[in-house]
C-alpha atoms as a PDB file:
ATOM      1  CA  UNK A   1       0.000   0.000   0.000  1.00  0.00           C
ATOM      2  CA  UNK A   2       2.910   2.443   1.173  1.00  0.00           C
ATOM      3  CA  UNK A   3       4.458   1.667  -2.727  1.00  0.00           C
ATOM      4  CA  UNK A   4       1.010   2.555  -4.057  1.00  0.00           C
ATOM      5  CA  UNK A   5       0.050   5.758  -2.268  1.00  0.00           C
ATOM      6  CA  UNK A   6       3.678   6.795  -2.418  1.00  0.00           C
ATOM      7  CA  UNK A   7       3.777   6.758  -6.103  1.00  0.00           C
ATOM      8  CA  UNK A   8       0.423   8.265  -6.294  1.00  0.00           C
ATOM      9  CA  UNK A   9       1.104  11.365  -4.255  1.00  0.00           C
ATOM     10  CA  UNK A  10       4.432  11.952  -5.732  1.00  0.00           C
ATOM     11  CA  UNK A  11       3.589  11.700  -9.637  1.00  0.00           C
ATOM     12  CA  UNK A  12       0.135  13.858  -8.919  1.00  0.00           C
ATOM     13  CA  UNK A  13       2.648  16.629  -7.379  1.00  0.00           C
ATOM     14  CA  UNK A  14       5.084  15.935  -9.888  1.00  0.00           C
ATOM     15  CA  UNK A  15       2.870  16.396 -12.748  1.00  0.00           C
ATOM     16  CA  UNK A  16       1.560  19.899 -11.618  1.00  0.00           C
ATOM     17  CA  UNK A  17       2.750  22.254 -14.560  1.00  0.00           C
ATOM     18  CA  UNK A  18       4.553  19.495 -16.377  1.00  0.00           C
ATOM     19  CA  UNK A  19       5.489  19.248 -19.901  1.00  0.00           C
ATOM     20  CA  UNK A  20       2.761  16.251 -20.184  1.00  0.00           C
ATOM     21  CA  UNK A  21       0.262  18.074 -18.187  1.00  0.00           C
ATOM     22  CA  UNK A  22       0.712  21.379 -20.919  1.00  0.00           C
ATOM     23  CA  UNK A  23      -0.052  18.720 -23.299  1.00  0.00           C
ATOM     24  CA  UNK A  24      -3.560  17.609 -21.772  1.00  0.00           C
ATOM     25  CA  UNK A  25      -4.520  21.329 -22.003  1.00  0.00           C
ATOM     26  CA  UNK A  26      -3.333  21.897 -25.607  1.00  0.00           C
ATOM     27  CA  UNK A  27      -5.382  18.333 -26.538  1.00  0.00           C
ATOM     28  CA  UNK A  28      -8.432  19.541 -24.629  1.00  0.00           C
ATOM     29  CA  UNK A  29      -7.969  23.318 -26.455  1.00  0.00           C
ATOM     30  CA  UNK A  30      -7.528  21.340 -29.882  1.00  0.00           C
ATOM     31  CA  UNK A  31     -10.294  18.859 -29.569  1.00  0.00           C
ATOM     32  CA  UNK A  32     -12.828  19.907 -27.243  1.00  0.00           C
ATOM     33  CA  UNK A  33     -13.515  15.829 -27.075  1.00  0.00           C
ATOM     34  CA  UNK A  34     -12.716  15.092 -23.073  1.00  0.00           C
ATOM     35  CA  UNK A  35     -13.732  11.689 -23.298  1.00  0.00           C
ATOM     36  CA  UNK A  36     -11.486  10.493 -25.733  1.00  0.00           C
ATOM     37  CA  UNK A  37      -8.451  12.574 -24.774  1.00  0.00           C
ATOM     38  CA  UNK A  38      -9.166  11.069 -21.165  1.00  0.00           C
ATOM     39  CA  UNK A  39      -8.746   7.796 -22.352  1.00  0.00           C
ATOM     40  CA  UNK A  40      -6.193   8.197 -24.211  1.00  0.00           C
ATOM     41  CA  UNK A  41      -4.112   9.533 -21.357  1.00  0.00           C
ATOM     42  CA  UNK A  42      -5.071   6.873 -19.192  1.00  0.00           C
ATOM     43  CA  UNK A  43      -3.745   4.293 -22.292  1.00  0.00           C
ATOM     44  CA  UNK A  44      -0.861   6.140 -23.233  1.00  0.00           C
ATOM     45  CA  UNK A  45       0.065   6.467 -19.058  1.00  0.00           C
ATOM     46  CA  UNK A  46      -0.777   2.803 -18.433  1.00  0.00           C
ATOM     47  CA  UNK A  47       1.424   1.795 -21.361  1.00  0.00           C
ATOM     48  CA  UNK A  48       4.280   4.327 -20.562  1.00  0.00           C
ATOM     49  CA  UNK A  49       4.452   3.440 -16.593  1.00  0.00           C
ATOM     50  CA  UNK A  50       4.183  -0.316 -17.301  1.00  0.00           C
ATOM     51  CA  UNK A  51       7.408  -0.280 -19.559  1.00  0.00           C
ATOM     52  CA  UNK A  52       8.918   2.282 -16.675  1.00  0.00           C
ATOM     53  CA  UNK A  53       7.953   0.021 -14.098  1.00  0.00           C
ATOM     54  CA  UNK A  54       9.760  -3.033 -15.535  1.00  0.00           C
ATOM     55  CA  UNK A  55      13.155  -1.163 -16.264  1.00  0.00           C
ATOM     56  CA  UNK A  56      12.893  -0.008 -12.507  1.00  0.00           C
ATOM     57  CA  UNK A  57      12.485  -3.536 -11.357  1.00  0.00           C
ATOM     58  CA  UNK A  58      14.971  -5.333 -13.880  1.00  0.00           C
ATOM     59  CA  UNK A  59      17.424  -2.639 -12.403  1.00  0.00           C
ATOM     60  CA  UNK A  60      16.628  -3.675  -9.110  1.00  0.00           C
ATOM     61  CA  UNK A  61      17.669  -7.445  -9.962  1.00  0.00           C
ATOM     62  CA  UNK A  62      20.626  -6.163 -11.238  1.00  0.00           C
ATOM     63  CA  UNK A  63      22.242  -4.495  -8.132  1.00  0.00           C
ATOM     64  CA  UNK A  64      23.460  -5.303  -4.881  1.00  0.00           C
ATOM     65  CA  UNK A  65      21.612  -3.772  -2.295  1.00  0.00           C
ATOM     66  CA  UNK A  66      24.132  -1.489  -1.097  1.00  0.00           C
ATOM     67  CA  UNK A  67      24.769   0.312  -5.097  1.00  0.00           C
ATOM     68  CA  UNK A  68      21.362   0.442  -5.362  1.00  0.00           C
ATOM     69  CA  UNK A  69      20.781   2.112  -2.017  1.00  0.00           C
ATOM     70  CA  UNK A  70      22.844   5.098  -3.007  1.00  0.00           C
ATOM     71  CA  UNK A  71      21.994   4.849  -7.109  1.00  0.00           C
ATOM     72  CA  UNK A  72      18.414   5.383  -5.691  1.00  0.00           C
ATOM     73  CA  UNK A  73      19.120   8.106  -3.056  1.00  0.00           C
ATOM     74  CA  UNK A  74      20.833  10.194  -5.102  1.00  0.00           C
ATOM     75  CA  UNK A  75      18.275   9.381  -8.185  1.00  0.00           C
ATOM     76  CA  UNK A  76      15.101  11.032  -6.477  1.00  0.00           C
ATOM     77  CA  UNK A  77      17.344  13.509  -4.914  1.00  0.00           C
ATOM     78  CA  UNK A  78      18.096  14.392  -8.131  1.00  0.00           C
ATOM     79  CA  UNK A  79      14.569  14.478  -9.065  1.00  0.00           C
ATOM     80  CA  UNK A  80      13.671  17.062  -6.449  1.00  0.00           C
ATOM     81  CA  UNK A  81      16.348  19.446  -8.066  1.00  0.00           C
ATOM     82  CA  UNK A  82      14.771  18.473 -11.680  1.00  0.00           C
ATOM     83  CA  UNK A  83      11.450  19.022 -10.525  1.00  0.00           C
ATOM     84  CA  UNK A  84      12.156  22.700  -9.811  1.00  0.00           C
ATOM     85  CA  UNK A  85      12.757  23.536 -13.558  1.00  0.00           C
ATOM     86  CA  UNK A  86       9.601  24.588 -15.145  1.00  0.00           C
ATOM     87  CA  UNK A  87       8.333  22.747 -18.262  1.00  0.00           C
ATOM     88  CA  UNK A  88       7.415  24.372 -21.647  1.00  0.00           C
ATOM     89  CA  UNK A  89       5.589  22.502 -24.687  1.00  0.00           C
ATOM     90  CA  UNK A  90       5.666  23.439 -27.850  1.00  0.00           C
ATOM     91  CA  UNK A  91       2.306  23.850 -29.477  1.00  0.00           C
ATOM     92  CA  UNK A  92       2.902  21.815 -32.582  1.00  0.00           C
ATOM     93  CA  UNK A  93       3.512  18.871 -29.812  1.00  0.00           C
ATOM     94  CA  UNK A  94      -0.432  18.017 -30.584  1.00  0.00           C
ATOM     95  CA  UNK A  95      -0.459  16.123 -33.600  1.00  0.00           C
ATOM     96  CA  UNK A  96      -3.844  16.366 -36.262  1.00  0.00           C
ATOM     97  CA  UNK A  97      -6.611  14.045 -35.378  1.00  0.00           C
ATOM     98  CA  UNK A  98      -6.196  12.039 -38.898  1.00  0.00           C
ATOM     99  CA  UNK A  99      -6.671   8.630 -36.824  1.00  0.00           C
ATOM    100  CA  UNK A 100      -9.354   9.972 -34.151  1.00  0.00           C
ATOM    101  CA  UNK A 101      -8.664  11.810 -31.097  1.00  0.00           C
ATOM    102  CA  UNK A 102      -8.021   8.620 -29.210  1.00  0.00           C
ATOM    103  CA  UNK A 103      -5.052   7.908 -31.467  1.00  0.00           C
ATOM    104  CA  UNK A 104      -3.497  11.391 -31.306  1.00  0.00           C
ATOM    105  CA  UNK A 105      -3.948  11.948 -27.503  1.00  0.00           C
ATOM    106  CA  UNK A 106      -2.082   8.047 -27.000  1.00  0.00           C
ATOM    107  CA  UNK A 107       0.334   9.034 -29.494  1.00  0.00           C
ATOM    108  CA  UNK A 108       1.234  12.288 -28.460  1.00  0.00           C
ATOM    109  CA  UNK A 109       1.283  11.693 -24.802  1.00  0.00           C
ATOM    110  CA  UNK A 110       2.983   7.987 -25.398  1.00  0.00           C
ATOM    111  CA  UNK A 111       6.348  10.375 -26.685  1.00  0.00           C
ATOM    112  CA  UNK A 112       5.743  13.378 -24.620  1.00  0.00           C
ATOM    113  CA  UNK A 113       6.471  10.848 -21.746  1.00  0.00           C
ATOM    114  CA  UNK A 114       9.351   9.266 -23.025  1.00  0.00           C
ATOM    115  CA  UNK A 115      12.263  10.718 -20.202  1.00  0.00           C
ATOM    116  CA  UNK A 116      10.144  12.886 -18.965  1.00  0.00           C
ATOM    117  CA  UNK A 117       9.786  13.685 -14.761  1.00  0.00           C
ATOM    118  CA  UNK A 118       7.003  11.242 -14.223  1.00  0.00           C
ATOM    119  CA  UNK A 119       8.772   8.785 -16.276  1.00  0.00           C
ATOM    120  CA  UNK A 120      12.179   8.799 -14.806  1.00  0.00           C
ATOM    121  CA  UNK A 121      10.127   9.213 -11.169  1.00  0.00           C
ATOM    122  CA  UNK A 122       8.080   5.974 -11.870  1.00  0.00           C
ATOM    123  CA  UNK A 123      11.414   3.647 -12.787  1.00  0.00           C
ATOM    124  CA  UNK A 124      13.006   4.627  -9.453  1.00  0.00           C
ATOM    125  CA  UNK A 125       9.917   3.863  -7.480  1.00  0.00           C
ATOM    126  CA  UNK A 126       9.808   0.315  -8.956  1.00  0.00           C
ATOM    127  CA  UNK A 127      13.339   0.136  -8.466  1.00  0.00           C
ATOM    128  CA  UNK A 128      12.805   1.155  -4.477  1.00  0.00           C
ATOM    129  CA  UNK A 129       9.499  -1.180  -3.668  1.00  0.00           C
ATOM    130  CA  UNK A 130       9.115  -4.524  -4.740  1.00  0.00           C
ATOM    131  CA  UNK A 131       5.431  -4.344  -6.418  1.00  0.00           C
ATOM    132  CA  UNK A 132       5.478  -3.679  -9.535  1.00  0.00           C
ATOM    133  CA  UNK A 133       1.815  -3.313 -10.081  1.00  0.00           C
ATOM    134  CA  UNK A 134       1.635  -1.150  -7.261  1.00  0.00           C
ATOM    135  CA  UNK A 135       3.533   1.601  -8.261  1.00  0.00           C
ATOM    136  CA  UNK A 136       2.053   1.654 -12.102  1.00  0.00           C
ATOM    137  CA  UNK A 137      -1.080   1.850 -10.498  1.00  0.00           C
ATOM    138  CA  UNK A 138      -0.232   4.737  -8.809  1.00  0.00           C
ATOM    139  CA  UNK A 139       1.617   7.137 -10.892  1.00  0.00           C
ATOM    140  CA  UNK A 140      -1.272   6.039 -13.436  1.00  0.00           C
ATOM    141  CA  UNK A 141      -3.092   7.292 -11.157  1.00  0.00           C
ATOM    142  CA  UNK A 142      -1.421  10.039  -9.682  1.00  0.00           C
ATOM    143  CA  UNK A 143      -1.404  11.027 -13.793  1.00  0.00           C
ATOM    144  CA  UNK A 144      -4.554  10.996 -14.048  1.00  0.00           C
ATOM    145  CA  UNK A 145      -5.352  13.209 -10.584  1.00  0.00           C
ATOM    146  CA  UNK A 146      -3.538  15.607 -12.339  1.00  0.00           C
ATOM    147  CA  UNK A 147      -4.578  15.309 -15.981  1.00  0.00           C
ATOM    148  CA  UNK A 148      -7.814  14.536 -15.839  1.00  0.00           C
ATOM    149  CA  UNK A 149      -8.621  18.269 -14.127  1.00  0.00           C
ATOM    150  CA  UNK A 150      -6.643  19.950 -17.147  1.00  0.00           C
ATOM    151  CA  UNK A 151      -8.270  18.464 -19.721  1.00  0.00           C
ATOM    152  CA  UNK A 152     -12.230  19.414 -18.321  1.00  0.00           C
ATOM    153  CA  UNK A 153     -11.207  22.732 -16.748  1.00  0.00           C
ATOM    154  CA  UNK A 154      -8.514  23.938 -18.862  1.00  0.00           C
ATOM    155  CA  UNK A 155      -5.813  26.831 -18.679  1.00  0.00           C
ATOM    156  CA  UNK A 156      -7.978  28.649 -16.255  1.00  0.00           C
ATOM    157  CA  UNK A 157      -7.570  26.839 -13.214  1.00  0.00           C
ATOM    158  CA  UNK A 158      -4.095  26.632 -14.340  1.00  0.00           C
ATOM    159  CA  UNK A 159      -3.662  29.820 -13.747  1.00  0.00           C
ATOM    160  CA  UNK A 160      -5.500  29.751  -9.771  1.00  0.00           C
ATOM    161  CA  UNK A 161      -2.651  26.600  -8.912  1.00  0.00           C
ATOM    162  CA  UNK A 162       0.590  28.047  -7.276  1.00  0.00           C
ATOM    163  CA  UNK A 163       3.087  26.205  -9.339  1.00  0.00           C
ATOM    164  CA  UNK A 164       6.144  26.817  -7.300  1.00  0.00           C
ATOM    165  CA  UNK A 165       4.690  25.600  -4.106  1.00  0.00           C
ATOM    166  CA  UNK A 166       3.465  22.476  -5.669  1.00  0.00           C
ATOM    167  CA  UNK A 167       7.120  22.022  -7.262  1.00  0.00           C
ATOM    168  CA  UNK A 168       8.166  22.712  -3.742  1.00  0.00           C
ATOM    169  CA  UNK A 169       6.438  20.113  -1.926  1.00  0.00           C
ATOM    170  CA  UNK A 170       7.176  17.425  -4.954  1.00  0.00           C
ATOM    171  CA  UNK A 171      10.948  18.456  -4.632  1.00  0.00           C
ATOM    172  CA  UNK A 172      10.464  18.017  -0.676  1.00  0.00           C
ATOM    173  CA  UNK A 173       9.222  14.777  -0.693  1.00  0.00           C
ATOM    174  CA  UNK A 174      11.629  13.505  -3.398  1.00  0.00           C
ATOM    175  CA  UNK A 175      14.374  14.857  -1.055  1.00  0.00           C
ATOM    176  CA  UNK A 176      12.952  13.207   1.778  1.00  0.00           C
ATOM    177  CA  UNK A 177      12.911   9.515  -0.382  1.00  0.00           C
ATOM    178  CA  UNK A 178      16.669  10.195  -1.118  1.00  0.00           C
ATOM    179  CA  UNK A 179      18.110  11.071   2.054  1.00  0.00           C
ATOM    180  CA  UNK A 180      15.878   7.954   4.188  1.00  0.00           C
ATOM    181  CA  UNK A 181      17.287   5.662   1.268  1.00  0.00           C
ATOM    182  CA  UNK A 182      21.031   6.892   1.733  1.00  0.00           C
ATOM    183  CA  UNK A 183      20.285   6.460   5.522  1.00  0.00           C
ATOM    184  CA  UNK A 184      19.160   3.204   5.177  1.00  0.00           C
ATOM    185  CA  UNK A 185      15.333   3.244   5.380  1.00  0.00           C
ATOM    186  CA  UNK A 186      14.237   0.282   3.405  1.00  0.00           C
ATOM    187  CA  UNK A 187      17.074  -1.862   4.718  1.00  0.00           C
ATOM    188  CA  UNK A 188      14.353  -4.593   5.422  1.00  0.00           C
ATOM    189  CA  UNK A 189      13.434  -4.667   1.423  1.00  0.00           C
ATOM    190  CA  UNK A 190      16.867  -5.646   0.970  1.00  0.00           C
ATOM    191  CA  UNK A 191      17.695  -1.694  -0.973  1.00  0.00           C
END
């Protein structure tokens, strides 16, 4: 559950003001087809975590607990810094509708994904718990908690959500994950 909620609250945060999130509201602007561009989030996310997920746990079985204590602290240390740098997106990012909106939004959000925050974020979780399926089926989730907003109420409440404080407290908790891991928290997962 911890691996779950963890990697629920921290992609939700994460994905505040992201480069993926800009996307949602450019495919909702575009479209004007929620239901679709909702789903194809949820696929393109789903897809995207599940291949993040598996990298994160094949690393895992790769090193010795001891490399992969400090590989991991310094990893989501390092994502607290990253987090702080704002995202842009540019506007030709949403590709025409030629195959439905379905198609576009997975396609589209499928590559915006590729190395992005969330991404990265979501193969060091798997790497630090050992459930797999709980931590894609949280930053899915925590994706959609923040996506599904943008694309139903659109730039406006954007522009109401403190960005910086919600980078803050995403970079805080990230910081927190990487200095418990160099101190040893999970020792009894074997990391």
């Amino acid at each position: 559950m911890e691996a779950f909620l963890l990697s629920t609250g921290i992609v939700a945060l994460a994905e505040i003001g992201d480069k993926t999130q800009l996307l949602a509201f450019l495919l909702a602007a575009q479209f004007r087809r929620p239901i679709p561009i909702v789903l194809g989030i949820f696929t393109a996310t789903v897809a995207n975590h599940a291949f993040a997920g598996a990298l994160g746990s094949w690393i895992m079985g790769l090193m010795g607990p001891e490399v992969l204590r400090w590989v991991l602290g310094i990893s989501f240390i390092a994502m607290a810094a990253w987090i702080m740098v704002p995202d842009e997106i540019d506007e030709d990012a949403v590709p025409p509708a030629k195959y439905g909106v379905f198609a576009a939004t997975v396609a589209a959000f499928f590559l915006a994904e590729m190395g992005d925050k969330t991404q990265i974020a979501t193969v060091a979780l798997a790497a630090r718990f050992d459930s797999l399926a709980a931590v894609v089926a949280g930053t899915t989730l925590g994706m959609m908690l923040a996506n599904v907003p943008a694309v139903y109420l659109g730039k406006n409440v954007a522009g109401r959500v403190p960005l910086k404080l919600v980078h803050g407290i995403a970079a805080a908790i990230f910081a927190a994950l990487g200095a418990a891991t160099l101190l040893g928290a999970g020792a009894s997962l074997g990391i």
